[in-house]
C-alpha atoms as a PDB file:
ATOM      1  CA  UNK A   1      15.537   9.914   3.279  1.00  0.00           C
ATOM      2  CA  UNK A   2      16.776   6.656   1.711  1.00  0.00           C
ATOM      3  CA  UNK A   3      15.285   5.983  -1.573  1.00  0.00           C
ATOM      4  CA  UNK A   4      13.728   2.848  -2.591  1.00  0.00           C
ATOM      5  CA  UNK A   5      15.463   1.491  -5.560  1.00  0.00           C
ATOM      6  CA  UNK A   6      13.367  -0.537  -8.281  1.00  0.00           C
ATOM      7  CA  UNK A   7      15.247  -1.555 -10.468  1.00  0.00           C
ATOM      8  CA  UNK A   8      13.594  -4.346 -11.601  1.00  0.00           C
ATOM      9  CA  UNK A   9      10.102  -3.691 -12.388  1.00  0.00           C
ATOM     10  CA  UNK A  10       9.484  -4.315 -16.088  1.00  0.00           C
ATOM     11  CA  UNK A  11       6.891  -1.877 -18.190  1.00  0.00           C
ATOM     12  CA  UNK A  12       5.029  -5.104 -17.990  1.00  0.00           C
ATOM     13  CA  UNK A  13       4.749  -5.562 -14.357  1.00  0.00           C
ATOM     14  CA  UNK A  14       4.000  -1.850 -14.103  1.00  0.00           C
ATOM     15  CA  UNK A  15       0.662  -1.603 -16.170  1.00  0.00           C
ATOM     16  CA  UNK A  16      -0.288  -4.720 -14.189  1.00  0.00           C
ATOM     17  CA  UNK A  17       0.416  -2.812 -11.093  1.00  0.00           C
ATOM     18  CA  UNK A  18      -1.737   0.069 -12.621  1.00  0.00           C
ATOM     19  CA  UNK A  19      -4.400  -2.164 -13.890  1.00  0.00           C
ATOM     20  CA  UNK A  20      -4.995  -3.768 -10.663  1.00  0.00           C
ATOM     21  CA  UNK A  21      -4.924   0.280  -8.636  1.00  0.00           C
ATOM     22  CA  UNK A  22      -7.584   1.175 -11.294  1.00  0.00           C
ATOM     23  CA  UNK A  23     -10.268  -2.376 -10.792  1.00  0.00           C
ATOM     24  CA  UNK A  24      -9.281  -3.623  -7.064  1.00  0.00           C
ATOM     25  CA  UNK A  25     -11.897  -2.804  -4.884  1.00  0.00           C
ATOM     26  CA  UNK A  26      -9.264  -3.863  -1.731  1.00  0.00           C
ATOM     27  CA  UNK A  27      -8.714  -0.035  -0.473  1.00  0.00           C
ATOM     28  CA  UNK A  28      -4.819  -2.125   1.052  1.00  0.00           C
ATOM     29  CA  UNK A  29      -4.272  -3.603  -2.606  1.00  0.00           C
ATOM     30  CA  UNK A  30      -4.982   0.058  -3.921  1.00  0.00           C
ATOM     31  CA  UNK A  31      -3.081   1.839  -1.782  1.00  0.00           C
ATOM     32  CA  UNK A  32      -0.048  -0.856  -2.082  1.00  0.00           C
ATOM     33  CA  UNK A  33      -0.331  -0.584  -5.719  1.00  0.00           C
ATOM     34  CA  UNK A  34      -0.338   3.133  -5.647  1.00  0.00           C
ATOM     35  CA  UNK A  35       2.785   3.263  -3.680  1.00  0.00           C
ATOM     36  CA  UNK A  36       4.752   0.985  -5.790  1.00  0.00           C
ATOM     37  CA  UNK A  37       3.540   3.275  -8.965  1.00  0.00           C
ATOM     38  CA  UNK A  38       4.415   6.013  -7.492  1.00  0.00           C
ATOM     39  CA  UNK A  39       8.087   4.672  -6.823  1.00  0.00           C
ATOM     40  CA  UNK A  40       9.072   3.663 -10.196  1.00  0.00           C
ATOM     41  CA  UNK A  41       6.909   5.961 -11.992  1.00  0.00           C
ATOM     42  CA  UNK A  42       7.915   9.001 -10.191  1.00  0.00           C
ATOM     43  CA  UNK A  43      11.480   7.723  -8.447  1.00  0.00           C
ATOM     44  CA  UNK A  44       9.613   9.127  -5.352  1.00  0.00           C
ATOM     45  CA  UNK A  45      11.003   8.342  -1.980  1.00  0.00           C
ATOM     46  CA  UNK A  46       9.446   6.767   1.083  1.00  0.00           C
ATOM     47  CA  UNK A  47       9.042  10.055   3.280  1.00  0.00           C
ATOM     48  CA  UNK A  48       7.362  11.798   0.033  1.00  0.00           C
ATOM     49  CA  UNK A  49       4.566   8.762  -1.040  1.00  0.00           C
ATOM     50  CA  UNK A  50       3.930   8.605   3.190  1.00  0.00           C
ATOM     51  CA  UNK A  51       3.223  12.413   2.916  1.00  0.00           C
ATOM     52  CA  UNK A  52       1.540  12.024  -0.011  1.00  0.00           C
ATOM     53  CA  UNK A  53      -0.746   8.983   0.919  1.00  0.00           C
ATOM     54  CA  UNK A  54      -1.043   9.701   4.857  1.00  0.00           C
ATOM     55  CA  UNK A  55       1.146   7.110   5.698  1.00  0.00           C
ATOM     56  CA  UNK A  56       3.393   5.804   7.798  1.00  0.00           C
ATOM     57  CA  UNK A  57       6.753   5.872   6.347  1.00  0.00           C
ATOM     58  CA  UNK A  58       7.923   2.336   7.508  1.00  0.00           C
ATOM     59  CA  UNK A  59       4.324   1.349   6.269  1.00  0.00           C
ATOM     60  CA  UNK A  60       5.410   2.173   2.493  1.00  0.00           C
ATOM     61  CA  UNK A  61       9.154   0.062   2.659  1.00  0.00           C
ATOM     62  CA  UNK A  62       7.222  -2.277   3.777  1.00  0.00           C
ATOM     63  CA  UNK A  63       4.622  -1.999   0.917  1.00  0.00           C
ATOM     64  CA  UNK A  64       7.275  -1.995  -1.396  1.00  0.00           C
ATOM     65  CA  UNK A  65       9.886  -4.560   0.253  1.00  0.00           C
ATOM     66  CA  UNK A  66       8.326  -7.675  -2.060  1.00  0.00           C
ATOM     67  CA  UNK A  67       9.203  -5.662  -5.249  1.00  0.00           C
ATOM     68  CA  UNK A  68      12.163  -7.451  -6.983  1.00  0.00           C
ATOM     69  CA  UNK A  69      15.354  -4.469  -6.904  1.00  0.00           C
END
């Protein structure tokens, strides 16, 4: 599995991340936000967050392709 590198998420950008998973009530935005989280948070690779979430791989590099990194 290649990892998805994200390097440049700032603390900053992260508890907006987290702040928007915890109010949205978009179940997408959620999930999206979850997946990014879980990739800088947790340096968790694609095939593990699909697994986790019941997703598509391809569907989480694609969730987190508009992170800077």
């Amino acid at each position: 599995m290649r990892p998805i590198h994200l390097d440049g998420v700032t603390a900053e950008q992260l508890s907006e991340l987290d702040e928007l998973y915890q109010t949205t009530h978009d179940a997408r935005v959620r999930i999206r936000a979850l997946m990014v989280l879980l990739a800088a948070e947790r340096q968790m690779v694609a095939g593990q967050i699909a697994s986790l979430l019941r997703q598509h791989e391809e569907t989480v590099r694609r969730g987190n392709s508009a992170v800077p990194g």
